[in-house]
PDB file of N, CA and C in Angstrom:
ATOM      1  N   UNK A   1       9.045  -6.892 -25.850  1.00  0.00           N
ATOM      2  CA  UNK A   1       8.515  -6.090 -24.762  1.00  0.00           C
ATOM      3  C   UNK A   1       7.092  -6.505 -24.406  1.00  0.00           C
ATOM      4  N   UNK A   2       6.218  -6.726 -25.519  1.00  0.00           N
ATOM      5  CA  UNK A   2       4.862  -7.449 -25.063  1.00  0.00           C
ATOM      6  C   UNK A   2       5.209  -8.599 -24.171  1.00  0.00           C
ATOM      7  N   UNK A   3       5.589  -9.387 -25.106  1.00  0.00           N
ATOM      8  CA  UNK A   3       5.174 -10.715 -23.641  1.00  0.00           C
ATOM      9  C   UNK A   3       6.425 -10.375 -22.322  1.00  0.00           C
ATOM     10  N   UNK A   4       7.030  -9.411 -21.804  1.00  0.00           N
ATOM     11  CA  UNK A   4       7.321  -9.462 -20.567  1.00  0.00           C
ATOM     12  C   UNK A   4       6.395  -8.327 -19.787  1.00  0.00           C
ATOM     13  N   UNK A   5       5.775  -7.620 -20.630  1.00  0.00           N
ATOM     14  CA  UNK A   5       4.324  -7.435 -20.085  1.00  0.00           C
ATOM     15  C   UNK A   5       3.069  -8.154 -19.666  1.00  0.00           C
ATOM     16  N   UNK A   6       3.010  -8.865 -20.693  1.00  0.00           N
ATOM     17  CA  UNK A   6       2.073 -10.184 -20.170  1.00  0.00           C
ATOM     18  C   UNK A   6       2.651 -10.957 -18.791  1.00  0.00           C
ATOM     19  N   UNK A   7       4.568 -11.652 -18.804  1.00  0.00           N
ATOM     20  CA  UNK A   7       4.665 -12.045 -17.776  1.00  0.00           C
ATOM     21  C   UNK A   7       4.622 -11.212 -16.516  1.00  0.00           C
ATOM     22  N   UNK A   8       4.714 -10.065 -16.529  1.00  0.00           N
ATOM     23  CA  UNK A   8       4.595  -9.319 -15.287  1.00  0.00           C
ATOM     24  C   UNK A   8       3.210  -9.488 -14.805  1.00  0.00           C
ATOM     25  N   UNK A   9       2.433  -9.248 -15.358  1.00  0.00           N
ATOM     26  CA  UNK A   9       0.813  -9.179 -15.421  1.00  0.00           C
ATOM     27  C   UNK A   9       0.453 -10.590 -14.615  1.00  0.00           C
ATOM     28  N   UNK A  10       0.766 -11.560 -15.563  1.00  0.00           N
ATOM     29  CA  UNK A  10       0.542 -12.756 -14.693  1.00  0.00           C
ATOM     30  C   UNK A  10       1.148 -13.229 -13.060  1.00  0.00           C
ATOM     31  N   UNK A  11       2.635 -12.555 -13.305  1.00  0.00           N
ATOM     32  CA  UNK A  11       2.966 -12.577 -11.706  1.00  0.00           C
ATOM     33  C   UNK A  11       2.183 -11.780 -10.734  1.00  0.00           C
ATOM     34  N   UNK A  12       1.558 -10.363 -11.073  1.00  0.00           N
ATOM     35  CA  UNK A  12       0.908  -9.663 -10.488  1.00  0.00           C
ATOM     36  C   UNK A  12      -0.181 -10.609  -9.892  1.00  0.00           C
ATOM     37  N   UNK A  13      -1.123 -11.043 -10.809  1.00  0.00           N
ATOM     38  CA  UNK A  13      -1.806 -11.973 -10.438  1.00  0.00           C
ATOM     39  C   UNK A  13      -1.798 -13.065  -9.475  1.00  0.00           C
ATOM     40  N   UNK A  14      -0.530 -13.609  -9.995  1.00  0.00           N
ATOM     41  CA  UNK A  14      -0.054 -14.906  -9.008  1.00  0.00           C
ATOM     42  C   UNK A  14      -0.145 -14.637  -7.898  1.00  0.00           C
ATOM     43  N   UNK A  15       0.703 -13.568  -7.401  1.00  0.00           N
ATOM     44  CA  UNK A  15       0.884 -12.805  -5.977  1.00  0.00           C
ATOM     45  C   UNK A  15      -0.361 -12.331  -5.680  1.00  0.00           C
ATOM     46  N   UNK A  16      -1.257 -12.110  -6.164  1.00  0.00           N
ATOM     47  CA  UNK A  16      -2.760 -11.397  -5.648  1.00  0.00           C
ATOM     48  C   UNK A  16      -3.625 -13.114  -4.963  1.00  0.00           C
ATOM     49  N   UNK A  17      -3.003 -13.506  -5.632  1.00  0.00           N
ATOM     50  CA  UNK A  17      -3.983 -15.205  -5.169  1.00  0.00           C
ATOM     51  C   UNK A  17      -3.140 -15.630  -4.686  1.00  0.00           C
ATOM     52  N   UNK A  18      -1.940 -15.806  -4.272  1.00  0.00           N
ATOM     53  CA  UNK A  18      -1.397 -16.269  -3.059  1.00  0.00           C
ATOM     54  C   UNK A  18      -0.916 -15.864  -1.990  1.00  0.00           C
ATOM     55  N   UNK A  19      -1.589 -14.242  -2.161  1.00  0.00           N
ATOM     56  CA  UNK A  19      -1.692 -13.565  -0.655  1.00  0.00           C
ATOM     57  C   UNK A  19      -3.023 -13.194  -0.115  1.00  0.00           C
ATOM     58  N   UNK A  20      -4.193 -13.427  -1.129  1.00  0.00           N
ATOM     59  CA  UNK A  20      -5.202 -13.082  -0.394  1.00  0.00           C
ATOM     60  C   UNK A  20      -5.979 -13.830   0.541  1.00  0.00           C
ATOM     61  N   UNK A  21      -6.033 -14.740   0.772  1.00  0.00           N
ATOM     62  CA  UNK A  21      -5.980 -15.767   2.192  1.00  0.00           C
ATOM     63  C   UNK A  21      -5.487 -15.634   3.111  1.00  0.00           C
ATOM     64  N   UNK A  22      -3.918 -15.069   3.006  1.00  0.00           N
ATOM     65  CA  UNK A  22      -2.906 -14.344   4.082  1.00  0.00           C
ATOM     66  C   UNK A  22      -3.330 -13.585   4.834  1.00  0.00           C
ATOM     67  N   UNK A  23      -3.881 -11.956   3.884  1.00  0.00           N
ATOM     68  CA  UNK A  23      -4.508 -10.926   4.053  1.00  0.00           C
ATOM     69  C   UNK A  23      -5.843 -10.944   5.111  1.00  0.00           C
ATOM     70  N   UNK A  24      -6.551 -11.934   4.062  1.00  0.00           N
ATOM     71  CA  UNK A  24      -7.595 -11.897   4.792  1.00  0.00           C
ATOM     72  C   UNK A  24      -7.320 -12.752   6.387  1.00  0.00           C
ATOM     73  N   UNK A  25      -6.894 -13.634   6.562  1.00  0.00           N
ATOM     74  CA  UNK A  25      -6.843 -14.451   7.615  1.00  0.00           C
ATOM     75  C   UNK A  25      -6.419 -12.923   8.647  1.00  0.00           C
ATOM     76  N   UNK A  26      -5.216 -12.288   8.192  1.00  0.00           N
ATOM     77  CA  UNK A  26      -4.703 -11.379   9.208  1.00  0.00           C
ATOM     78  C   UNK A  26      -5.714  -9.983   9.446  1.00  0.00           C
ATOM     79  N   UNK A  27      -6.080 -10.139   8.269  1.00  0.00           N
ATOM     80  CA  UNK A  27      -7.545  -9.107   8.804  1.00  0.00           C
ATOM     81  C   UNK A  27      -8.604  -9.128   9.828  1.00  0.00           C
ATOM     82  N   UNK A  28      -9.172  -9.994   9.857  1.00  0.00           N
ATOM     83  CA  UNK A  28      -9.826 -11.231  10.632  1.00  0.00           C
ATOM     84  C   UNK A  28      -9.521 -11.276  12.514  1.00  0.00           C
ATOM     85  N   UNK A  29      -7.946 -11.750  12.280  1.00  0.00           N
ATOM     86  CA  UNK A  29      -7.232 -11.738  13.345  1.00  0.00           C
ATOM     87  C   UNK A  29      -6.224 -11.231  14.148  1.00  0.00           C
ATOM     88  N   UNK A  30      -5.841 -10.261  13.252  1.00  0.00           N
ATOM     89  CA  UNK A  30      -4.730  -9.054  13.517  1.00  0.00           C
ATOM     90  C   UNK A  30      -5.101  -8.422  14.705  1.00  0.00           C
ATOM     91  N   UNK A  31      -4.281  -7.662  14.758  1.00  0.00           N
ATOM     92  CA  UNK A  31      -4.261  -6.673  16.090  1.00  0.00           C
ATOM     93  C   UNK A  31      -5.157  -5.080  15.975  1.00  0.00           C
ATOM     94  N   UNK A  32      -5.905  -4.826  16.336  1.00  0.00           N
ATOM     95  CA  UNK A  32      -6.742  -3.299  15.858  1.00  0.00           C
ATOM     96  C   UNK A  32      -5.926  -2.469  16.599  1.00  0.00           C
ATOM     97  N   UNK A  33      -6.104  -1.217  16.437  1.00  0.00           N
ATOM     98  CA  UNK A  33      -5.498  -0.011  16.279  1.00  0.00           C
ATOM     99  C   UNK A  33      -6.596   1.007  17.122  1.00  0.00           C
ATOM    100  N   UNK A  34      -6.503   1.145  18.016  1.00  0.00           N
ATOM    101  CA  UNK A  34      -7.308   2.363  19.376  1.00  0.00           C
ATOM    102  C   UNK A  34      -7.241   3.629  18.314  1.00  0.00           C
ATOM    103  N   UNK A  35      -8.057   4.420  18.811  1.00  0.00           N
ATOM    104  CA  UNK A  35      -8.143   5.434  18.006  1.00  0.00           C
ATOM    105  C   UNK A  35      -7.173   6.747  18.118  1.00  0.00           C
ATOM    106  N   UNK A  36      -6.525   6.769  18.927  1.00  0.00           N
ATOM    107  CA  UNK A  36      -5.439   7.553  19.401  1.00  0.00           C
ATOM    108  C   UNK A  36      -4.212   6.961  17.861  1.00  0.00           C
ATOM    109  N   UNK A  37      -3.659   5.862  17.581  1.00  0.00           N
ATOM    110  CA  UNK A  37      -3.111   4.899  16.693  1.00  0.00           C
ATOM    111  C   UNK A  37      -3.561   5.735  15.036  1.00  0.00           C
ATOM    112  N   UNK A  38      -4.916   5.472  15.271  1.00  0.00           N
ATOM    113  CA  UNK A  38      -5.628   5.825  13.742  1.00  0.00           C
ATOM    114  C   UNK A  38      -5.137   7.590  13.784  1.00  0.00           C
ATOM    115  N   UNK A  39      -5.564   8.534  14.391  1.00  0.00           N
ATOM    116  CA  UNK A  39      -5.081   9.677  14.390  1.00  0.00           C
ATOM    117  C   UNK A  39      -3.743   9.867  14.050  1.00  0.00           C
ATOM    118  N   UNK A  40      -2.567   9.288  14.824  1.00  0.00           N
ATOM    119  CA  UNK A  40      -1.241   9.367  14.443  1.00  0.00           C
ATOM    120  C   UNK A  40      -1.084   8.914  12.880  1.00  0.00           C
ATOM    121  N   UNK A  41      -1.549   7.852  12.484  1.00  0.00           N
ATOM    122  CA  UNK A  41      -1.798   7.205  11.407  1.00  0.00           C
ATOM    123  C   UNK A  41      -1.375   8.262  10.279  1.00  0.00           C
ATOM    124  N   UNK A  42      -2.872   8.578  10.141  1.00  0.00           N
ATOM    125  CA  UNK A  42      -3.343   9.506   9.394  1.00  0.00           C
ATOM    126  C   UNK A  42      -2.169  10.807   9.181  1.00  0.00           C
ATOM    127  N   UNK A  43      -1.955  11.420  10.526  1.00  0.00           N
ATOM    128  CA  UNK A  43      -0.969  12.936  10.710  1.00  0.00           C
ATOM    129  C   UNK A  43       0.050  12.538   9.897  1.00  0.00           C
ATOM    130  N   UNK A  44       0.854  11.128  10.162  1.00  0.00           N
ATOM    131  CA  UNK A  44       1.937  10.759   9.313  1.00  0.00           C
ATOM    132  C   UNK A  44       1.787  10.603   8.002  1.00  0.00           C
ATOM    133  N   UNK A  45       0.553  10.074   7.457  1.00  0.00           N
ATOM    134  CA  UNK A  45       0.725   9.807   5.844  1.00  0.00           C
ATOM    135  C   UNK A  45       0.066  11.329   5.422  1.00  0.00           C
ATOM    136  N   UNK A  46      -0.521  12.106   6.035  1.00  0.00           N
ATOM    137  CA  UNK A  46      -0.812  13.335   5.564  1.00  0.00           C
ATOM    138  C   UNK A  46       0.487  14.121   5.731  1.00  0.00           C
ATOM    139  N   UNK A  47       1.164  14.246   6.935  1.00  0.00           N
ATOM    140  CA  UNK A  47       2.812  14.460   6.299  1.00  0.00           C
ATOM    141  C   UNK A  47       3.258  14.127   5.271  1.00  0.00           C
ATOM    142  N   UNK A  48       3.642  12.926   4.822  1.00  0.00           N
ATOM    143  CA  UNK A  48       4.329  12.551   4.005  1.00  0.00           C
ATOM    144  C   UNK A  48       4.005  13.103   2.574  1.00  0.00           C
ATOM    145  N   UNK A  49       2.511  13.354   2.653  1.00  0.00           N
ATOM    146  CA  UNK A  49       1.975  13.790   1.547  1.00  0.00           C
ATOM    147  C   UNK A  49       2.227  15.291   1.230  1.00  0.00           C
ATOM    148  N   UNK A  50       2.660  15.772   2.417  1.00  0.00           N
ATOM    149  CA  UNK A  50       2.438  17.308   2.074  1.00  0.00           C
ATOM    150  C   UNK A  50       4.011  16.831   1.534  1.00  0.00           C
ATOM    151  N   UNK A  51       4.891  16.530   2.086  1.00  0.00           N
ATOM    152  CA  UNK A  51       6.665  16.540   1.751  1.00  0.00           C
ATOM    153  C   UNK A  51       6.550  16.039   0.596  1.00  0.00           C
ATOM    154  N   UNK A  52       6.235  14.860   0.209  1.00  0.00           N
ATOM    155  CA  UNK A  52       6.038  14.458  -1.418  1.00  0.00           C
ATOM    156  C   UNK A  52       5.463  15.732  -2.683  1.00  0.00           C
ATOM    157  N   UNK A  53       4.540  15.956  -2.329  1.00  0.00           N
ATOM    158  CA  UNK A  53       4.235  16.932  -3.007  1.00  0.00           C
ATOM    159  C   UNK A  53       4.821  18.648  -3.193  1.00  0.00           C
ATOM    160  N   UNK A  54       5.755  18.903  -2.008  1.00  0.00           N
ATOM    161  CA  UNK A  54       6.466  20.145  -1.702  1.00  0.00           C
ATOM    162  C   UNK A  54       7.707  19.338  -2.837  1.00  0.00           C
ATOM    163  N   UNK A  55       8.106  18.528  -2.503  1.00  0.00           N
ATOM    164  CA  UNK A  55       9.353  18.096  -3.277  1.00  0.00           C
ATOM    165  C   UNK A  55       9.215  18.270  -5.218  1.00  0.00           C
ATOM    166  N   UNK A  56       7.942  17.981  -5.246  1.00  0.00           N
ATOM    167  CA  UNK A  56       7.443  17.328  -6.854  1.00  0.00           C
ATOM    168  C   UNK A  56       7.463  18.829  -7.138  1.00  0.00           C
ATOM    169  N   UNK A  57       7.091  19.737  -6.238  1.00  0.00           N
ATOM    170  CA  UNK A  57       6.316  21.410  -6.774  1.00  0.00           C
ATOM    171  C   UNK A  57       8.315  21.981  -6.330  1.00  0.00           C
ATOM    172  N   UNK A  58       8.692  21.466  -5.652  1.00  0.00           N
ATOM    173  CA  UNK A  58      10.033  22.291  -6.345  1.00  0.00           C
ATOM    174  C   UNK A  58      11.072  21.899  -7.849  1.00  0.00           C
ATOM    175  N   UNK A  59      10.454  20.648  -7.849  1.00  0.00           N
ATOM    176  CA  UNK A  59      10.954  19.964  -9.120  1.00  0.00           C
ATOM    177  C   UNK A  59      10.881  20.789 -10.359  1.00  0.00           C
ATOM    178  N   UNK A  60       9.480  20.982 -10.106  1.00  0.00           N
ATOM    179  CA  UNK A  60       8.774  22.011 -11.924  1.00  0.00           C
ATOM    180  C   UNK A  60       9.576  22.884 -11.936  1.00  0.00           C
TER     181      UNK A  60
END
């Protein structure tokens, strides 16, 4: 069980350095988001959050 912890770890890694050039390039040059965009944004993952958490609190 250790070393397929270690190999996970290292893939984690791998994938962190061969996407952060990606990332960044598309950061850089991507498309921005009007602020009308960012508002919806937000309403949705603050939804999701309230439903995630209604779900977890009927669980207990």
């Amino acid at each position: 069980m250790f070393f397929l912890k270690i190999i996970m770890a290292a893939l984690l890694v791998y994938l962190a350095i061969r996407l952060w050039p990606v990332a960044k390039e598309h950061y850089k040059n991507g498309p921005k988001g009007t602020s009308k965009q960012w508002i919806n944004f937000v309403m949705l993952m603050g939804g999701m959050f309230v439903f995630v958490y209604f779900l977890i609190s009927m669980v207990r």
